[in-house]
Protein backbone atom coordinates (compact mmCIF):
# COMPACT_ATOMS: atom_id res chain seq x y z
CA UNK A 1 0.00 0.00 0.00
CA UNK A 2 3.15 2.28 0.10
CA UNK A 3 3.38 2.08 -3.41
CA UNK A 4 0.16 3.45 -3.67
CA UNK A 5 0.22 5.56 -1.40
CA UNK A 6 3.41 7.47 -2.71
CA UNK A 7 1.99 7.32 -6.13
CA UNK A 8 -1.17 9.15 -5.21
CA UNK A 9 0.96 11.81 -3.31
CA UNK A 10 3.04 13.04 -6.63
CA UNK A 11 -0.64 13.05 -8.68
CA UNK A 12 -1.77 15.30 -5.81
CA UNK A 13 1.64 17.32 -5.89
CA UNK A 14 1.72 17.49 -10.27
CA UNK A 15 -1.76 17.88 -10.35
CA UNK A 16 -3.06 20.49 -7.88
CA UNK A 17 -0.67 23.29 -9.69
CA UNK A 18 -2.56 22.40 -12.56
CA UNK A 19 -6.23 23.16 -11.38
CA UNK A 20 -5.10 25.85 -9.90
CA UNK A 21 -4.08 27.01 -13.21
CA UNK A 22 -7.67 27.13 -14.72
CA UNK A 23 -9.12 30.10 -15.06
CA UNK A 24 -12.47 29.88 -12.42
CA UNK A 25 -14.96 30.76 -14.80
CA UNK A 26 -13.83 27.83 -17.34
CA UNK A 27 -14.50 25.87 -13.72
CA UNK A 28 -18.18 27.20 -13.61
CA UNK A 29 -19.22 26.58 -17.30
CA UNK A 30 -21.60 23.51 -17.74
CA UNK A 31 -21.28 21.95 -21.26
CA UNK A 32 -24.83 20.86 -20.99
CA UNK A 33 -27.61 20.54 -18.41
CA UNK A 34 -27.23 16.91 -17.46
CA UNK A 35 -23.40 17.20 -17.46
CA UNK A 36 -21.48 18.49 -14.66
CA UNK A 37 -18.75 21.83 -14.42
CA UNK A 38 -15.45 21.38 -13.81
CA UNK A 39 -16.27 22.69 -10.56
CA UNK A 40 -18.99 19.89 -9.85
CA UNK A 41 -16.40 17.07 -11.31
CA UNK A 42 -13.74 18.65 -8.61
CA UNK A 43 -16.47 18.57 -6.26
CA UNK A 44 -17.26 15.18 -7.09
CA UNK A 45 -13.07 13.92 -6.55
CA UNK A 46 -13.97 15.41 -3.40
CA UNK A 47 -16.58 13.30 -2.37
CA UNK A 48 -14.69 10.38 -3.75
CA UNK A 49 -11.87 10.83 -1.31
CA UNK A 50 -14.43 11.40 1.76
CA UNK A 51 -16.20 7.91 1.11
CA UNK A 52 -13.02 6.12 0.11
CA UNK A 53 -11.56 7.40 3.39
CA UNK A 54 -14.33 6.03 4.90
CA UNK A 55 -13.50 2.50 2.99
CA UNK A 56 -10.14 2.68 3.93
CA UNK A 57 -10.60 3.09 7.40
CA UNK A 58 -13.53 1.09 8.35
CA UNK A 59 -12.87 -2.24 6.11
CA UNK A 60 -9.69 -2.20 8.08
CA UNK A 61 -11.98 -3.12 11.49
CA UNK A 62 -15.25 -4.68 10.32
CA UNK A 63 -15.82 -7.54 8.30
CA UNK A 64 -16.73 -6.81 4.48
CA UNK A 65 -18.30 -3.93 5.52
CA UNK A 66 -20.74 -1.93 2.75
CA UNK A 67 -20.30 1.91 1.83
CA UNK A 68 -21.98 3.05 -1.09
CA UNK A 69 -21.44 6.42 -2.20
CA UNK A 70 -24.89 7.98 -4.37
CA UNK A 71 -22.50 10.59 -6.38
CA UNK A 72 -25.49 12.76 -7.96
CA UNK A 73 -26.47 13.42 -4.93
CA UNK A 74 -23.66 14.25 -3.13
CA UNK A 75 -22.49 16.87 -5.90
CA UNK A 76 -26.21 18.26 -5.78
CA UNK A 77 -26.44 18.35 -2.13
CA UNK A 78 -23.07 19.87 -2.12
CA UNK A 79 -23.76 22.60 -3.83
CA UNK A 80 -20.10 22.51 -5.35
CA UNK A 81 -21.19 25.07 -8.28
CA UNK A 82 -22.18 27.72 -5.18
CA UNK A 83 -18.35 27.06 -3.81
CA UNK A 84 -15.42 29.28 -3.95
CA UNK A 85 -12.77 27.02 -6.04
CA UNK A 86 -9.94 28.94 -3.98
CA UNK A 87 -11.62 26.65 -0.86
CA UNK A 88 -12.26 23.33 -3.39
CA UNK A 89 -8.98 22.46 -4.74
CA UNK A 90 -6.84 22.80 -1.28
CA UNK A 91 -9.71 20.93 0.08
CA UNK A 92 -9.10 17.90 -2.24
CA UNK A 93 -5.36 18.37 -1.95
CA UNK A 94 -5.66 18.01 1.97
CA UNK A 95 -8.12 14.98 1.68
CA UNK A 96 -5.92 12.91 -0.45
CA UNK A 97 -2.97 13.94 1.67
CA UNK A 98 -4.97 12.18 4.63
CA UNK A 99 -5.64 9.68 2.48
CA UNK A 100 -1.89 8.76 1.76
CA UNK A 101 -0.90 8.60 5.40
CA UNK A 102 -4.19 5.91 6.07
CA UNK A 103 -2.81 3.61 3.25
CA UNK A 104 1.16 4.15 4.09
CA UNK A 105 0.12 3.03 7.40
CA UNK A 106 -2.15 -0.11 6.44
CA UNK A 107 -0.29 -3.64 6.67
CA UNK A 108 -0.90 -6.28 4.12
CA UNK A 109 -3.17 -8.90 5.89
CA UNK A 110 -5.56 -5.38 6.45
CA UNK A 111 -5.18 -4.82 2.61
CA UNK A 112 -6.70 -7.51 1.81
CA UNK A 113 -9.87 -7.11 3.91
CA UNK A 114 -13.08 -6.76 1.77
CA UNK A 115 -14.91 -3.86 1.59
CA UNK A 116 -18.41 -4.04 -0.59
CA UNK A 117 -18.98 -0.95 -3.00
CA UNK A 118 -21.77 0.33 -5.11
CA UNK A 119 -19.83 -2.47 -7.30
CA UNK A 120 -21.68 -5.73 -7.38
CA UNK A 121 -18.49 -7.10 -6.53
CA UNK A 122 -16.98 -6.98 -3.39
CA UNK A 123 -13.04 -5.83 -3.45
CA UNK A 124 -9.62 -5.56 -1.36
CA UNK A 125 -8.70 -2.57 0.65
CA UNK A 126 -5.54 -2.87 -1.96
CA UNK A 127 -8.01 -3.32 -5.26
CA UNK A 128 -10.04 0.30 -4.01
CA UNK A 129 -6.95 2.08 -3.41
CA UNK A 130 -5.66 1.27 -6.98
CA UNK A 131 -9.08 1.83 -8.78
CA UNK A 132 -9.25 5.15 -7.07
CA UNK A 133 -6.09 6.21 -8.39
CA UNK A 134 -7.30 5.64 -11.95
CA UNK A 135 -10.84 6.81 -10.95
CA UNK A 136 -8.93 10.03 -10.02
CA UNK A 137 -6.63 10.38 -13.34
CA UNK A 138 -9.92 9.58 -15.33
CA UNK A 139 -11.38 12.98 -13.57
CA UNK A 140 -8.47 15.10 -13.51
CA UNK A 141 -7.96 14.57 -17.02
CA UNK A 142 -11.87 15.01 -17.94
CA UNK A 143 -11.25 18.34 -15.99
CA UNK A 144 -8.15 19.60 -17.90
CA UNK A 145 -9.13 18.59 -21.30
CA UNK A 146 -6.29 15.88 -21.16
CA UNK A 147 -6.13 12.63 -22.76
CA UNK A 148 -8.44 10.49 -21.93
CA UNK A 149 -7.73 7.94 -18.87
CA UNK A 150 -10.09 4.97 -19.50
CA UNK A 151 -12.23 4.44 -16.28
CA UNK A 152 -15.09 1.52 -16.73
């Protein structure tokens, strides 16, 4: 999980100088009414981290426990469009900071506790933390018009 865990701290360190380099109201703009802003994706990475956190932590102590995470609802009840981006993109820095120093710190009999998703199929501790990653790069690069980063 260190490997992880280091790899998700240079994406945080390469990629938070590059949201912060988007102008905010490119952030605001919504490309069509069922889509979400840049802001409401950002919003959404941050809702990501707070459930995974949640994942990480708990299937660590309980057996196969079961978070689900209902992401339209969470960006709508959020109100992430409302938010000041100088507040957003710090805050998902910080998050996925925390969440670097939970997996550094998990051993390898607790990363391979099962923790049940919105997936039908249940997954490691070590499984998450990799599909978040590319969850993550999917997002970032949906948010800075990069290359695509295939995401199922």
């Amino acid at each position: 999980m260190n490997q992880i865990a280091e790899e998700l701290k240079k994406i945080v360190a390469e990629y938070s100088v590059k949201l912060a380099d988007i102008p905010v109201d490119v952030y605001a703009l919504t490309p069509s009414p069922k889509k979400w802003s840049k802001k409401q994706i950002l919003g959404h990475l941050i809702d990501s981290a707070q459930t995974n956190i949640r994942r990480f932590i708990i299937a660590q102590y309980e057996d196969s426990p079961e978070i689900i995470y209902n992401q339209e609802q969470w960006v709508e009840l959020s109100r992430y469009q409302e938010q000041e981006l100088n507040d957003l993109i710090p805050l998902w820095a910080l998050l996925n900071k925390h969440i670097c120093f939970i997996l550094s710190g998990v051993n390898r009999s607790a990363s391979q506790k099962i923790c049940k998703t919105n997936n039908q199929t249940p997954h490691s501790l070590e499984w998450l933390a990799r599909d978040y990653i590319r969850h993550l790069l999917h997002h970032l690069h949906q948010i800075l018009d990069l290359a695509p980063v295939a995401y199922p």
